[in-house]
C-alpha atoms as a PDB file:
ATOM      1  CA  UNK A   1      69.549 137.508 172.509  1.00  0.00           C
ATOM      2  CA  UNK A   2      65.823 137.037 171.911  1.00  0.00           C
ATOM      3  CA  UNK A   3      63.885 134.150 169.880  1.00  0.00           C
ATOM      4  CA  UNK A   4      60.722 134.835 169.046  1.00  0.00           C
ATOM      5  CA  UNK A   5      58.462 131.184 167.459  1.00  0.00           C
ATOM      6  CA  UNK A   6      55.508 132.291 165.259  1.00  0.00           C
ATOM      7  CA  UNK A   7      53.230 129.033 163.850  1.00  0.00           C
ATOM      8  CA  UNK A   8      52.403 129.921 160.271  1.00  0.00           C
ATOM      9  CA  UNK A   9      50.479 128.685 158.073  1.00  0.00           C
ATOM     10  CA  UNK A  10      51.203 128.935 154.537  1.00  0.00           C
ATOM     11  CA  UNK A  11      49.461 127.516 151.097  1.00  0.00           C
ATOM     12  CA  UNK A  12      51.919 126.371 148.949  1.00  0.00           C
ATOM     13  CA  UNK A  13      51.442 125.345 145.182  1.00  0.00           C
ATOM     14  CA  UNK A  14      53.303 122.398 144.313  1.00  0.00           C
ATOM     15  CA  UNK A  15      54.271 120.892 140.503  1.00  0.00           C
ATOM     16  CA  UNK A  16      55.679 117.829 140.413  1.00  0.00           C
ATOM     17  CA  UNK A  17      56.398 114.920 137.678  1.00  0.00           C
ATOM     18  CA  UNK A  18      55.739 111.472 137.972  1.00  0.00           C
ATOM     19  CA  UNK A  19      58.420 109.741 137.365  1.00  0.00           C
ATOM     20  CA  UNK A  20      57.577 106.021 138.783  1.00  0.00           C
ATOM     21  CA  UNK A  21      54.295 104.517 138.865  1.00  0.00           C
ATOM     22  CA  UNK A  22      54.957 102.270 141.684  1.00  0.00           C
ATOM     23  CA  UNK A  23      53.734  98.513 141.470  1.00  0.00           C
ATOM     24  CA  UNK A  24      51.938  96.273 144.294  1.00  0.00           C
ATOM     25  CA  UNK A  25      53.732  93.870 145.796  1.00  0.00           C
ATOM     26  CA  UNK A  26      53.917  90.529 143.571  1.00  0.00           C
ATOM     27  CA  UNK A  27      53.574  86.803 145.697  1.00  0.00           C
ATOM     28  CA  UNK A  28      55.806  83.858 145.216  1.00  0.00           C
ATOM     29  CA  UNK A  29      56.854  82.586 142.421  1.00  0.00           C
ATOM     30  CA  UNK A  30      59.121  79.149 141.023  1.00  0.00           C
ATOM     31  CA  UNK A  31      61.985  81.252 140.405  1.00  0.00           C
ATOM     32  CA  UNK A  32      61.287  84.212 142.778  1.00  0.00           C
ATOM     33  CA  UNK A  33      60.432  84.563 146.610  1.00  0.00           C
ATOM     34  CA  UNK A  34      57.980  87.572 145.559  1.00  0.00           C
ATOM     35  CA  UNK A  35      59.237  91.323 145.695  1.00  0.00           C
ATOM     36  CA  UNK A  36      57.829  94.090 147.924  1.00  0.00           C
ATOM     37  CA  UNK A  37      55.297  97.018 146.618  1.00  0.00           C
ATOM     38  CA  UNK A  38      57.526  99.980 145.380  1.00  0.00           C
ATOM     39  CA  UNK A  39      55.686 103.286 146.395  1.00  0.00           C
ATOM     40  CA  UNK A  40      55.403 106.081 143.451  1.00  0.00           C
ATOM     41  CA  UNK A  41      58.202 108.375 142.880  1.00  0.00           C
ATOM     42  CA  UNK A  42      58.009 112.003 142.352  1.00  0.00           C
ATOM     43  CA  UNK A  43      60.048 115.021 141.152  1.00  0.00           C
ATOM     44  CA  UNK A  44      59.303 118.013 142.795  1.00  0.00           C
ATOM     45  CA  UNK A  45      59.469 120.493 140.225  1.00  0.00           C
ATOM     46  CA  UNK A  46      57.859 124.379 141.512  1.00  0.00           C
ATOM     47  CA  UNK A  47      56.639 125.040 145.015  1.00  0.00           C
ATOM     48  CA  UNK A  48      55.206 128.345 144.823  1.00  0.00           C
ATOM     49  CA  UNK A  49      54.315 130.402 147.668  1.00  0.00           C
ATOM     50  CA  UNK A  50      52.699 133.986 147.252  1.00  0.00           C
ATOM     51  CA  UNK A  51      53.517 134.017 143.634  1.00  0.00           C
ATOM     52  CA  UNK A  52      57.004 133.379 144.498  1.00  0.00           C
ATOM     53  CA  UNK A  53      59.139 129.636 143.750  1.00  0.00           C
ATOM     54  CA  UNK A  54      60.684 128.353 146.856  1.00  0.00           C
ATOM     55  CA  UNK A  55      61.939 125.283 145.354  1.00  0.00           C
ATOM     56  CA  UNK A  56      65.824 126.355 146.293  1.00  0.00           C
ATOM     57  CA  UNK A  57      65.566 127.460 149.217  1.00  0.00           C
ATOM     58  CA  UNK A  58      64.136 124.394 150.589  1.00  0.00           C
ATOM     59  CA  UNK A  59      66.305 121.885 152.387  1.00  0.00           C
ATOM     60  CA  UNK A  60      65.996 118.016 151.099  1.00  0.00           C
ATOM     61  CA  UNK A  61      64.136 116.518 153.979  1.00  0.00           C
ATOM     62  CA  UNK A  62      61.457 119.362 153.224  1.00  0.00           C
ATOM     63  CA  UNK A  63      61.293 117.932 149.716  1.00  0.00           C
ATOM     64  CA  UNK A  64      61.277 114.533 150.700  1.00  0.00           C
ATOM     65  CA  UNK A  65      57.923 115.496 153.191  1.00  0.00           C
ATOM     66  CA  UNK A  66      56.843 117.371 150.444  1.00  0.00           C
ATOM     67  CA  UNK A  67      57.098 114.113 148.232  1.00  0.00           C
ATOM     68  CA  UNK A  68      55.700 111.509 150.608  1.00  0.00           C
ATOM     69  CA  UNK A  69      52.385 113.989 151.003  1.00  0.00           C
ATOM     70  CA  UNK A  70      52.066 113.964 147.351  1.00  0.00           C
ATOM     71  CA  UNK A  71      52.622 110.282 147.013  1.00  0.00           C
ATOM     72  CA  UNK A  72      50.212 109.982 149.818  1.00  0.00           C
ATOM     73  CA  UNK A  73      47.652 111.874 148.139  1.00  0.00           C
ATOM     74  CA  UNK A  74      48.645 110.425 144.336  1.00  0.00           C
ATOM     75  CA  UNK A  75      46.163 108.611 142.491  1.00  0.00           C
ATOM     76  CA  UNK A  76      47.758 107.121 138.878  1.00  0.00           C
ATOM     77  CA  UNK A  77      47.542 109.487 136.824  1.00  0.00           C
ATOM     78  CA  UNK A  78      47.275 108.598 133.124  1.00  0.00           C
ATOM     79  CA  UNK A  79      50.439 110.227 132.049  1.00  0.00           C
ATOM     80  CA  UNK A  80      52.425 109.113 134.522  1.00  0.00           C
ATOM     81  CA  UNK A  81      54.961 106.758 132.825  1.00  0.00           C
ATOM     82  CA  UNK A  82      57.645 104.817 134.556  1.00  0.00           C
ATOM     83  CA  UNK A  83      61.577 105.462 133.910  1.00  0.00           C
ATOM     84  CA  UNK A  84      62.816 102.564 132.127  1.00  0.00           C
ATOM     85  CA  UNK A  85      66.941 103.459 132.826  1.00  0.00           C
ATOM     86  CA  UNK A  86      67.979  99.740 132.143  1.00  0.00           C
ATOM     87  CA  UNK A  87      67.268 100.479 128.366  1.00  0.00           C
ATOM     88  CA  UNK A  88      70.583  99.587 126.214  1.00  0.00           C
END
């Protein structure tokens, strides 16, 4: 058996939806010790590759790359509103 590695290069398209803001981290309080900045959360919606969506067939640590370099790159977008789930 033969294995043949080729590097590739590919340009992907990704959509995504914001579906958590974030917030900085918040100091001291009386009745708190201060909580830790939460980074923004994304949902990785289409990755399109050569007019084709890849989304399946990727595994969940690609997504979760693929979501830390958007997150990296993010800058708050307007309609980007945070999931309140706690609602009642």
């Amino acid at each position: 058996m033969s294995t043949l590695n080729i590097e590739v290069n590919l340009d992907v398209e990704v959509e995504y939806t914001c579906i958590s803001k974030g917030r900085p981290e918040s100091g001291p309080t009386y009745s708190c010790g201060g909580q830790p900045a939460e980074p923004p959360e994304f949902q990785i919606d289409r990755v399109m590759c050569n007019g084709v969506d890849i989304l399946l067939a990727l595994s969940e640590d690609t997504l979760e790359l693929l979501r830390d370099h958007v997150a990296d790159d993010y800058d708050a977008e307007p309609d980007c509103e945070d999931r309140d789930d706690d609602d009642d």
